[in-house]
N, C-alpha and C. Protein backbone atom coordinates (compact mmCIF):
# COMPACT_ATOMS: atom_id res chain seq x y z
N UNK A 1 170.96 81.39 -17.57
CA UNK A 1 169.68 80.75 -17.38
C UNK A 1 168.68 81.34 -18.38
N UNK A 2 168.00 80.44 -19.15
CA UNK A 2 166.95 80.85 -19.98
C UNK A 2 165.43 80.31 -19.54
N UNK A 3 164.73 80.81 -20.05
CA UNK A 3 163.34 80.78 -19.95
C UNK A 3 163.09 79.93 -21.36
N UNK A 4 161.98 78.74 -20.69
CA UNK A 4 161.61 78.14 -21.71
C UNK A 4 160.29 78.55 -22.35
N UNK A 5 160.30 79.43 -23.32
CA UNK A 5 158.80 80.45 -23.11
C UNK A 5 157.57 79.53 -23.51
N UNK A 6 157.90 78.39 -24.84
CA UNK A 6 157.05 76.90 -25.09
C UNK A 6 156.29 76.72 -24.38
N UNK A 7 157.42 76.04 -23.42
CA UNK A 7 156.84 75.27 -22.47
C UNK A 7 156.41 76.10 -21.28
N UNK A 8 156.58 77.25 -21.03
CA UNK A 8 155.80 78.10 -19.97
C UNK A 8 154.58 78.37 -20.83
N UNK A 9 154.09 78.59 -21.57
CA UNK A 9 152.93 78.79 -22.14
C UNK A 9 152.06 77.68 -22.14
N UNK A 10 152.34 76.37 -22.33
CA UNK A 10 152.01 74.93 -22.45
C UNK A 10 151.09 74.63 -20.82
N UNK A 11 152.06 75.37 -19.99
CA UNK A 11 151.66 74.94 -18.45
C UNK A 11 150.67 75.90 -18.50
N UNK A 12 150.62 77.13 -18.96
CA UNK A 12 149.76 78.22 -18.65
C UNK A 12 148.81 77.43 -19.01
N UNK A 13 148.46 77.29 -20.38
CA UNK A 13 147.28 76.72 -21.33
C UNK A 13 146.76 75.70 -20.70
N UNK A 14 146.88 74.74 -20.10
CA UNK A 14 146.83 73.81 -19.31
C UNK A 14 146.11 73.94 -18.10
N UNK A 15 146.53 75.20 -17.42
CA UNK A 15 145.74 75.32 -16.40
C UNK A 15 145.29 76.31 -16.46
N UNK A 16 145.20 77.04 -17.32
CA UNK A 16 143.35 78.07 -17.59
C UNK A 16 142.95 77.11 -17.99
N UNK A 17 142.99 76.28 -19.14
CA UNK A 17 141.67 75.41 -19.57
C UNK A 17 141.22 74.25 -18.41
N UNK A 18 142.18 73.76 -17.72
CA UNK A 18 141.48 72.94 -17.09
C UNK A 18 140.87 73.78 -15.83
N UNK A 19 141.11 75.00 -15.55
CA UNK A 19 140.16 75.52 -14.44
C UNK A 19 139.12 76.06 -14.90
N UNK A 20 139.21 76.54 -16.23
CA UNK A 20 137.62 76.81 -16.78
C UNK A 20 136.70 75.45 -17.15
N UNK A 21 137.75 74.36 -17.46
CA UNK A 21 136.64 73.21 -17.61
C UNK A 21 136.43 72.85 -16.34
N UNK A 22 136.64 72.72 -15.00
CA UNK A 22 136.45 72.59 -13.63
C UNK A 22 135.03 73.61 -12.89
N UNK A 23 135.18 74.84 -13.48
CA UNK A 23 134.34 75.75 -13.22
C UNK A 23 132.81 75.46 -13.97
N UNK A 24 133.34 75.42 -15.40
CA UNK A 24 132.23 74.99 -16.19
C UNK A 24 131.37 74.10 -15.88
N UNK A 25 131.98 72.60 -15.00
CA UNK A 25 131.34 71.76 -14.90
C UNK A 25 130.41 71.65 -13.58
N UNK A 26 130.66 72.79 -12.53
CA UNK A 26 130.32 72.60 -11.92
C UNK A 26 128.99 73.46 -11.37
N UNK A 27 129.82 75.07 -12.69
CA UNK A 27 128.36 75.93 -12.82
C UNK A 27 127.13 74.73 -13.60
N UNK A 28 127.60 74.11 -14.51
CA UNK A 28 126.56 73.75 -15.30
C UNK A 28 125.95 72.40 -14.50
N UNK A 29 126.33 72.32 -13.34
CA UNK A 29 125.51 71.48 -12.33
C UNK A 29 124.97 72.22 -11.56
N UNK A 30 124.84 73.29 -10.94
CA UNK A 30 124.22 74.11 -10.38
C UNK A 30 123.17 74.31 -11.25
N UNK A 31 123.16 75.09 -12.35
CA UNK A 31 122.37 75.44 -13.49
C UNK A 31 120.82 73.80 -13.38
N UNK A 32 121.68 72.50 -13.44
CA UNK A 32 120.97 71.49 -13.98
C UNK A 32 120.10 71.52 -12.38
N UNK A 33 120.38 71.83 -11.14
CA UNK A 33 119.79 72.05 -9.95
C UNK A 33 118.56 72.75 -10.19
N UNK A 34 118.65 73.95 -10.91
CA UNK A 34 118.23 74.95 -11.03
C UNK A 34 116.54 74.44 -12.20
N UNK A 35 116.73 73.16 -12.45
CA UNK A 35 115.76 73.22 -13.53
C UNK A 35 114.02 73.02 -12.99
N UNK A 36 113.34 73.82 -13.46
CA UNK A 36 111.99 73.91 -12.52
C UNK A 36 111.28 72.74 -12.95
N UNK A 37 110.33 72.20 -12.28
CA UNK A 37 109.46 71.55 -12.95
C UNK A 37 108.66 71.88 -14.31
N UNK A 38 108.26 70.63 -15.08
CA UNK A 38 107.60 70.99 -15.98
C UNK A 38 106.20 71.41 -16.29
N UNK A 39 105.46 71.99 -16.60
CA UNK A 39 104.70 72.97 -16.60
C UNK A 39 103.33 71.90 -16.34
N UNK A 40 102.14 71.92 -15.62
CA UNK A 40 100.82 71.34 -15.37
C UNK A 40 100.04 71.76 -16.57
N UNK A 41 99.71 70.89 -17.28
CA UNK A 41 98.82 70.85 -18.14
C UNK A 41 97.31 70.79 -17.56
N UNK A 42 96.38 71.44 -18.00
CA UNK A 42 95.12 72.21 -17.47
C UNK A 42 93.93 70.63 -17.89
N UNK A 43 92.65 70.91 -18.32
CA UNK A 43 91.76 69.78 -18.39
C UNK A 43 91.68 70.29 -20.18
N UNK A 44 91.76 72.02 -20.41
CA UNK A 44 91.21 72.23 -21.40
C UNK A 44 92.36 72.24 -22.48
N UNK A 45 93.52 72.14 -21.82
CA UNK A 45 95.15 72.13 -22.81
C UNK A 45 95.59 73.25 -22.55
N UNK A 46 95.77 74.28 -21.91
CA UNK A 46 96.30 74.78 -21.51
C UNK A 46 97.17 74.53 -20.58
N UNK A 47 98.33 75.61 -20.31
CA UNK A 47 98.98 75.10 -18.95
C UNK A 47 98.91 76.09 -17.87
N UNK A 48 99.42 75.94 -16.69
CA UNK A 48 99.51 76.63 -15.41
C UNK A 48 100.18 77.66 -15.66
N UNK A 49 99.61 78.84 -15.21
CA UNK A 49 100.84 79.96 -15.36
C UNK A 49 102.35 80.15 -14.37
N UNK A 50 102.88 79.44 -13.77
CA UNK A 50 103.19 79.37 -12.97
C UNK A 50 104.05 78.07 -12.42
N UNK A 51 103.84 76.91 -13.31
CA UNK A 51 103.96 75.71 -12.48
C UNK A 51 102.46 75.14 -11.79
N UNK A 52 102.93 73.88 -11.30
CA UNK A 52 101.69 73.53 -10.33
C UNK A 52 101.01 74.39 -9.20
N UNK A 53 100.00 74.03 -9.04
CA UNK A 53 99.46 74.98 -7.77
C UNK A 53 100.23 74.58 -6.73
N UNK A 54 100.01 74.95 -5.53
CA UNK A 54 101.11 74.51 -4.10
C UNK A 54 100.11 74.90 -2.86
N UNK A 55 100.04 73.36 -1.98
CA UNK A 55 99.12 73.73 -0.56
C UNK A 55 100.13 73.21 0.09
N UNK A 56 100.33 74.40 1.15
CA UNK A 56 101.28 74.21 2.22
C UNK A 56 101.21 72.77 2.75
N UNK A 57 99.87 72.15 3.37
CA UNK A 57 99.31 71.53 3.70
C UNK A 57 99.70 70.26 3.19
N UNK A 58 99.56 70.03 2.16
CA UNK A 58 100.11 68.89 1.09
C UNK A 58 101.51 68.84 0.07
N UNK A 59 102.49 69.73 0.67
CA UNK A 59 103.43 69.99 0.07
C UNK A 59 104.08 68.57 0.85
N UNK A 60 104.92 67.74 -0.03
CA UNK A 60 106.03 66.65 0.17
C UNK A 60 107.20 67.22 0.27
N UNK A 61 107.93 66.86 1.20
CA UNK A 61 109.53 67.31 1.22
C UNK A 61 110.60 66.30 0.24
N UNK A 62 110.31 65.28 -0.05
CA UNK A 62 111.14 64.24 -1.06
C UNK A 62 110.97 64.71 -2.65
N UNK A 63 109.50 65.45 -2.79
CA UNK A 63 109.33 66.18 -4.25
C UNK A 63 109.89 67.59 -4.22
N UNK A 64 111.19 67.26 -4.97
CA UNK A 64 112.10 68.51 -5.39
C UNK A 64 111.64 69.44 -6.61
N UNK A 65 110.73 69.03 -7.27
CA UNK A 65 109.72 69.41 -8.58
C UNK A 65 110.32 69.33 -9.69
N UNK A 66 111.93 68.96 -9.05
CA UNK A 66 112.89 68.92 -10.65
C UNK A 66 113.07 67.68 -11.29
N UNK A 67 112.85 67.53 -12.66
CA UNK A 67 112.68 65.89 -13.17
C UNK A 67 114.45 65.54 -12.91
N UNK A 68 113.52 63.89 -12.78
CA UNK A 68 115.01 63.08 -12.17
C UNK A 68 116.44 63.43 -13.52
N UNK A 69 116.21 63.62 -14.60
CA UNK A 69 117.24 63.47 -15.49
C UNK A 69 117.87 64.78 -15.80
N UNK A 70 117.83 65.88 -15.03
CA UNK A 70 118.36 67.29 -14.42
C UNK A 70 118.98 66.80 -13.11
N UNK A 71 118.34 65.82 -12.15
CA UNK A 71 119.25 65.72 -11.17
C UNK A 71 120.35 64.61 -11.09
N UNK A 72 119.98 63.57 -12.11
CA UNK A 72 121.20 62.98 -12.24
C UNK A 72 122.35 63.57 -13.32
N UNK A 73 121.71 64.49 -14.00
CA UNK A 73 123.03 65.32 -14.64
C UNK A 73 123.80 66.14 -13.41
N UNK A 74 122.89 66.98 -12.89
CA UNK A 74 123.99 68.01 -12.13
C UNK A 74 124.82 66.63 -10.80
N UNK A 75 124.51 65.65 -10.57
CA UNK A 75 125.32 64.79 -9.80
C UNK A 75 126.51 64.29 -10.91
N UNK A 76 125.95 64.02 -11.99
CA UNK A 76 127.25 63.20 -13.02
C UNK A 76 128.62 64.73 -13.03
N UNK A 77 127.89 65.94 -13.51
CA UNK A 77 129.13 66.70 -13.55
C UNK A 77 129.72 67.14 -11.94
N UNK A 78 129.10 67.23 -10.97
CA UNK A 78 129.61 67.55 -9.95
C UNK A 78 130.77 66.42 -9.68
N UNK A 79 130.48 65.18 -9.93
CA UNK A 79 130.97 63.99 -9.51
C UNK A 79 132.53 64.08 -10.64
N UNK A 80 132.15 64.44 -11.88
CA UNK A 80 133.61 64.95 -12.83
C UNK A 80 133.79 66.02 -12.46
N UNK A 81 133.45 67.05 -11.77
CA UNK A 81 134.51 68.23 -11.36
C UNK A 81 135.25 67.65 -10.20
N UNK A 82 134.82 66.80 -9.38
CA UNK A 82 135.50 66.18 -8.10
C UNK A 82 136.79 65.53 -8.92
N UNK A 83 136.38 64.52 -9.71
CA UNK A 83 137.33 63.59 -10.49
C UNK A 83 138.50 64.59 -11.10
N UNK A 84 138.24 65.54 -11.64
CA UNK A 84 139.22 66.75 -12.19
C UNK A 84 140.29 67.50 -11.24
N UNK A 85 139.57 67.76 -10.33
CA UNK A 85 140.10 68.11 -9.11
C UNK A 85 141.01 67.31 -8.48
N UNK A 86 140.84 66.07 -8.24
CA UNK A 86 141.72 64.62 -7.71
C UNK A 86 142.54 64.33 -8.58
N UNK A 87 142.21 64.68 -9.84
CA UNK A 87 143.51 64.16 -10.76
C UNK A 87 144.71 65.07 -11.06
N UNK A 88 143.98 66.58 -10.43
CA UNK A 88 144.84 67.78 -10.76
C UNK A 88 145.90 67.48 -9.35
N UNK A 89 145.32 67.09 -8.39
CA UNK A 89 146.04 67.34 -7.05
C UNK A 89 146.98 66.14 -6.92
N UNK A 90 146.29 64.79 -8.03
CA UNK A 90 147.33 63.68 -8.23
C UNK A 90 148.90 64.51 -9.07
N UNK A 91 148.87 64.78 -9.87
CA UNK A 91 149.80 65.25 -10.61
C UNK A 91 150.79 66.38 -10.12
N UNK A 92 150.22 67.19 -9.32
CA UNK A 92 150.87 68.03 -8.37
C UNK A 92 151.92 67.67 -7.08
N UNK A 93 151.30 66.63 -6.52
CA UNK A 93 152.10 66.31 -5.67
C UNK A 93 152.93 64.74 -5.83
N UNK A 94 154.16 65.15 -5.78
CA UNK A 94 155.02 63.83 -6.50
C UNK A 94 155.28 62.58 -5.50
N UNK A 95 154.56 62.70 -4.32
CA UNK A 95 154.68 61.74 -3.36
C UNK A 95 153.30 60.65 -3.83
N UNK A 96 152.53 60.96 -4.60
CA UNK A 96 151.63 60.32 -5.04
C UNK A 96 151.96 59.15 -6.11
N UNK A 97 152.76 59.85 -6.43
CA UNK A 97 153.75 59.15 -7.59
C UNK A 97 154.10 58.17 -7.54
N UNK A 98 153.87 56.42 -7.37
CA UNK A 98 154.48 55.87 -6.72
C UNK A 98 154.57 54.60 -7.50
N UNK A 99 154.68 54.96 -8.97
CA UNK A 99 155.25 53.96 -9.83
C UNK A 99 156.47 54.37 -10.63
């Protein structure tokens, strides 16, 4: 019996990269979660040190402060780490197989 060392390396390569691209995609949706609002511009051009001011009082729960095109990124890659994931678990199990 021999070892096919090729093709054991091939499978290795394969699945470090696709678990670091799995990881990647899903830190870098967290990250896109993570993006603060953009800064309040003042009357005189300056900006807020800080972000906007904040009254408990008048705080909205639907305003996340993060612009919409940070939150439809971190949904697009979360939604391809899911897809990565389903296609890894397609290929794994041969009962799926069914052509």
């Amino acid at each position: 019996m021999t070892i096919d060392w090729l093709a054991f390396l091939i499978v290795f390569a394969a699945a470090l990269g696709s678990a670091v691209f799995v990881v990647a995609l899903y830190s870098l949706g967290i990250r896109f979660l993570a993006t603060p609002a953009p800064p309040v511009r003042r009357a005189d051009g300056s900006f807020e040190p800080n972000g906007p001011s904040r009254d408990d009082e008048d705080d909205d729960v639907d305003d996340l402060g993060r612009p919409r095109w940070a939150t439809v990124a971190a949904n697009v890659c979360f939604g391809l780490s899911v897809v990565a994931v389903l296609v890894g678990i397609f290929l794994i199990i041969p009962a799926l197989h069914f052509w």
